[in-house]
Protein backbone atom coordinates (compact mmCIF):
# COMPACT_ATOMS: atom_id res chain seq x y z
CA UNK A 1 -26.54 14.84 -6.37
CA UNK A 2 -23.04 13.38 -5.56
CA UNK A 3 -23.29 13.64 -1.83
CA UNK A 4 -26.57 11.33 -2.74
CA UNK A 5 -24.36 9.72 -4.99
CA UNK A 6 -21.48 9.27 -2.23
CA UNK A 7 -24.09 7.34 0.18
CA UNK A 8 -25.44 4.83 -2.19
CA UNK A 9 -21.49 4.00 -2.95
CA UNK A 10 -21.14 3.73 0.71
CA UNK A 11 -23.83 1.65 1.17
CA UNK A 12 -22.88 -0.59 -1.48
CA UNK A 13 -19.56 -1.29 -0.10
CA UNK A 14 -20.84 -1.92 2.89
CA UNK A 15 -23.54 -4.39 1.70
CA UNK A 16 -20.31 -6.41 -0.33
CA UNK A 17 -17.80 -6.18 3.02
CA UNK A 18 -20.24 -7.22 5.20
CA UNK A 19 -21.70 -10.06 2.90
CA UNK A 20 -17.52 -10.83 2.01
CA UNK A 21 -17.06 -10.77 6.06
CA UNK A 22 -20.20 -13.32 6.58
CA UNK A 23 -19.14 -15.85 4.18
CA UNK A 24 -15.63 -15.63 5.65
CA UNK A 25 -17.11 -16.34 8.64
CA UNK A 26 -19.25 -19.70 7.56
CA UNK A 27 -15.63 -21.32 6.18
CA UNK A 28 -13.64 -20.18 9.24
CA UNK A 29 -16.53 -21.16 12.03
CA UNK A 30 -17.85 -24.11 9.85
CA UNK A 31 -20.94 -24.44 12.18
CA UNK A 32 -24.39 -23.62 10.07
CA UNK A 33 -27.22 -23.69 13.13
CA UNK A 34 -29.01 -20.74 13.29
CA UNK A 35 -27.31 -19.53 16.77
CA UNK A 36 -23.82 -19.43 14.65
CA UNK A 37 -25.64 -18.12 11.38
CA UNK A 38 -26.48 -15.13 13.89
CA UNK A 39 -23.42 -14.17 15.47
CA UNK A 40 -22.14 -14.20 11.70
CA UNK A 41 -23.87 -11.84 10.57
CA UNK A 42 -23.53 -9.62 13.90
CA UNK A 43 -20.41 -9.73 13.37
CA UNK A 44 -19.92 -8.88 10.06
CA UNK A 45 -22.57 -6.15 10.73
CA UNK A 46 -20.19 -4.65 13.35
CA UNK A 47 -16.88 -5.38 11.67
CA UNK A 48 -18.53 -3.78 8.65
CA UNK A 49 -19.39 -0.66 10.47
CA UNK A 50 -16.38 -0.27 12.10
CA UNK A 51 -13.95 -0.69 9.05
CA UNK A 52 -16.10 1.35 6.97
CA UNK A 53 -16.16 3.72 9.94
CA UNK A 54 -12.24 4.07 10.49
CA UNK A 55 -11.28 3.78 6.47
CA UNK A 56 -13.56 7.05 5.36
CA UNK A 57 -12.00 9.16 7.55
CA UNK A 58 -11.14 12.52 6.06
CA UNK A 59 -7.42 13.58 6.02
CA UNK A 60 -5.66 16.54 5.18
CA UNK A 61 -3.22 16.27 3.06
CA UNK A 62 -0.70 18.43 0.94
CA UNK A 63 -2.73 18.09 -1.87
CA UNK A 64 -6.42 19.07 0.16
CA UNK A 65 -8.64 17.06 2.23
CA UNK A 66 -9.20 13.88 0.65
CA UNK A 67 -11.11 10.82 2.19
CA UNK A 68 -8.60 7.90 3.61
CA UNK A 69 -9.56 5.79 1.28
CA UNK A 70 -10.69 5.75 -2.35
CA UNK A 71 -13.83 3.71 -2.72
CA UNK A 72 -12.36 2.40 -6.40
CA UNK A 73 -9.70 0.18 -4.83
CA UNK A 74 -8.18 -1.83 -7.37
CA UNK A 75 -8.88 -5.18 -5.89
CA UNK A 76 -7.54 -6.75 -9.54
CA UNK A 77 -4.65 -4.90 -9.98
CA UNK A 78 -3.89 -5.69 -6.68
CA UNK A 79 -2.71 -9.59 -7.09
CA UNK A 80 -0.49 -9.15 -9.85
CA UNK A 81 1.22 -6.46 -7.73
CA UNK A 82 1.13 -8.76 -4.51
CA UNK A 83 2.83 -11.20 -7.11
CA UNK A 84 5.29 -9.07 -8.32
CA UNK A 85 6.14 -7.42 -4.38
CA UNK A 86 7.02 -11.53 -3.19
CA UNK A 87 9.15 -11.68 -5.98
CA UNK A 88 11.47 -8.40 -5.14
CA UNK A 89 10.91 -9.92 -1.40
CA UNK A 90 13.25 -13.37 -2.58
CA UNK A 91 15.46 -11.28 -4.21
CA UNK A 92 16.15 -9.16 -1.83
CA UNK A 93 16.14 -12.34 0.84
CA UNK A 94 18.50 -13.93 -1.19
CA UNK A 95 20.85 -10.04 -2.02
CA UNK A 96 20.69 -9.41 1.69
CA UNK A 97 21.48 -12.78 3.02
CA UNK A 98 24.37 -12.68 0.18
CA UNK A 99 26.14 -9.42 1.32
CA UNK A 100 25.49 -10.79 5.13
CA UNK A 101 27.36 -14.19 4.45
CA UNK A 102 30.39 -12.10 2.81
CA UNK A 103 33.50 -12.17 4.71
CA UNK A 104 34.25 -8.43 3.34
CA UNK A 105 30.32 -7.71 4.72
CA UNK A 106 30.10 -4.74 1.33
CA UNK A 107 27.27 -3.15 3.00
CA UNK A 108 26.74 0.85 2.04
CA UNK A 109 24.21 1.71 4.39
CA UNK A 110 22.57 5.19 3.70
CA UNK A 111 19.29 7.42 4.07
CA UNK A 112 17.94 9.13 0.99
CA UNK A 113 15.15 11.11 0.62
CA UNK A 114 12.75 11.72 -2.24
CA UNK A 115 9.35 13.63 -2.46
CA UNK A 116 6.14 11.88 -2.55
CA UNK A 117 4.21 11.74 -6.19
CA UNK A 118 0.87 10.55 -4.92
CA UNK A 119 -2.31 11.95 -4.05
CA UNK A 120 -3.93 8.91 -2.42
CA UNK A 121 -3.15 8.27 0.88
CA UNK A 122 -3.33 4.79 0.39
CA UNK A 123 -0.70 4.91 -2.18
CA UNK A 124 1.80 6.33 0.18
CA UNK A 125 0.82 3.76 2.73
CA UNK A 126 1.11 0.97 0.50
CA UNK A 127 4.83 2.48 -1.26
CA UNK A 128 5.74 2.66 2.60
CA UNK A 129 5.06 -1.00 3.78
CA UNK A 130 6.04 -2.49 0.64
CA UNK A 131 9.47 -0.69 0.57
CA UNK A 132 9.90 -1.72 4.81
CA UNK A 133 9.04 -5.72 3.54
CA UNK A 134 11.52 -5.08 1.12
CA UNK A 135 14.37 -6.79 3.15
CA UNK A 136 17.29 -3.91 3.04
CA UNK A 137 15.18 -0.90 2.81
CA UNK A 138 13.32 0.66 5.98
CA UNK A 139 11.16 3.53 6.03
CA UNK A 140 11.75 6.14 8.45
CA UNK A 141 9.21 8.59 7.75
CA UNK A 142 6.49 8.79 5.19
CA UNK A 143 4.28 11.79 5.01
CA UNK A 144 2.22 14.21 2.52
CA UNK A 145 5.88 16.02 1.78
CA UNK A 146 7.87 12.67 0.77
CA UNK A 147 9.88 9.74 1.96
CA UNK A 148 12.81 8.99 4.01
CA UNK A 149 14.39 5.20 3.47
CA UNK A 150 17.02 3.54 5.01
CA UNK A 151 18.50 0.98 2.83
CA UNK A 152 21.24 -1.34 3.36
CA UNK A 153 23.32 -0.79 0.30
CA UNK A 154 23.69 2.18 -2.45
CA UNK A 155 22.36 0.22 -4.90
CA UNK A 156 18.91 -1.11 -2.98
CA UNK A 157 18.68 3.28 -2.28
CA UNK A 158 19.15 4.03 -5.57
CA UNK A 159 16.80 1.26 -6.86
CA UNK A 160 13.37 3.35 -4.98
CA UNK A 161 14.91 6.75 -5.96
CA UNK A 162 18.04 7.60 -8.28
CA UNK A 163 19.05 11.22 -6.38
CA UNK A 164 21.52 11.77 -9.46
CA UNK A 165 18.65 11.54 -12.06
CA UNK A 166 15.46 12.37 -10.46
CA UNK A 167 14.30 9.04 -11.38
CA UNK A 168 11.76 7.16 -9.21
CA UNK A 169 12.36 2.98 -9.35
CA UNK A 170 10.10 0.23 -10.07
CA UNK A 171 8.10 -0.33 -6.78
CA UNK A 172 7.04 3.41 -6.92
CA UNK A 173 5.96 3.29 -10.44
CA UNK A 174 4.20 0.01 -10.00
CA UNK A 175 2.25 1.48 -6.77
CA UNK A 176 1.43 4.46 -8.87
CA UNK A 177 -0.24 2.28 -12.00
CA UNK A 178 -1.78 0.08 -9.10
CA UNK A 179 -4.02 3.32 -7.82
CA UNK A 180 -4.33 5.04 -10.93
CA UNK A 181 -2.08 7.56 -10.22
CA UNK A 182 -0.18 9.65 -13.08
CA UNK A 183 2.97 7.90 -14.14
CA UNK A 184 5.50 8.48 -11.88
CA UNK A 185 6.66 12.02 -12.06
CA UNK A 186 10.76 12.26 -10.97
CA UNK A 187 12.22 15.38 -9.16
CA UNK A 188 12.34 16.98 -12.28
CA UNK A 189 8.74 17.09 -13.33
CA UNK A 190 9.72 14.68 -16.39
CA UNK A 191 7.38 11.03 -16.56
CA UNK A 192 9.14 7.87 -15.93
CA UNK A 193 7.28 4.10 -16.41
């Protein structure tokens, strides 16, 4: 029954993504004939398939095999936390071009590491871009065991991970409420929001 299950889901999303694909195409082609109306939908047909294809691809991971990506993305929780990542983007702009413009140049650059509290994969992908567009903070390495980040200063380190406490920062505990994850758990198995 759920691998039955499992294929209708699949099939759904790739009804929506191909239909979502096709209509992006009408406003971005903007030509309605019936040669263009064609290639559309070829095209969403094969871009469908092919994203579908690559994003169901099984993994193992520390926690089992899992499929690369949950088919309950939260495409609503989603803005608000695209919101909320542009915002810590200025701020950081504005902190990094602040300690560059310094005559004294305070910088503290450092690597910490911290282990990873999700079980999606997406989760750690999207932890590990949003923390490398986070101007002052690079990741190095992101895998099923945890993170390593460069950041410019102590403070942008210690903001994504507190080494002292155990505490995981905002960003991680925002990506885990954005995939439904447990609230983030620190280094020493206590819950932090």
């Amino acid at each position: 029954m759920k691998q039955n299950n499992n294929k209708t889901r699949y099939l759904l999303y790739f009804i929506g993504f191909t239909i979502t694909l096709f209509l992006f195409w009408l406003i971005m082609s903007g030509h309605f004939t019936v040669k263009f109306l064609v290639y559309g939908i070829l095209v969403a047909l094969l871009g469908a398939a092919i994203a579908l294809a690559i994003w169901v691809k099984p993994i193992q991971t520390a926690h089992g095999e899992r499929s690369m990506a949950d088919f309950r993305f939260p495409f609503l929780r989603l803005f608000p936390y695209a919101l909320w990542l542009l915002k810590m983007i200025i701020i950081a702009n504005i902190e990094v071009a602040l300690i560059v413009l310094n005559p004294k140049l305070p910088i503290e650059p450092m690597v910490i590491t911290f282990k990873q509290p999700f079980q999606n994969p997406l989760a750690v992908f999207t932890l590990a871009n949003s923390i490398t567009l986070t101007p002052g903070t690079i990741t190095m390495l992101a895998d099923e065991e945890g993170y390593t980040i460069h950041a410019l200063t102590k403070a942008g380190a210690y903001s994504l991970y507190n080494p002292e406490t155990g505490e995981y920062g905002p960003m991680i505990c925002k990506v885990a409420k954005l995939y439904g994850e447990p609230l983030c758990q620190n280094a020493m198995g206590g819950v932090v929001e």
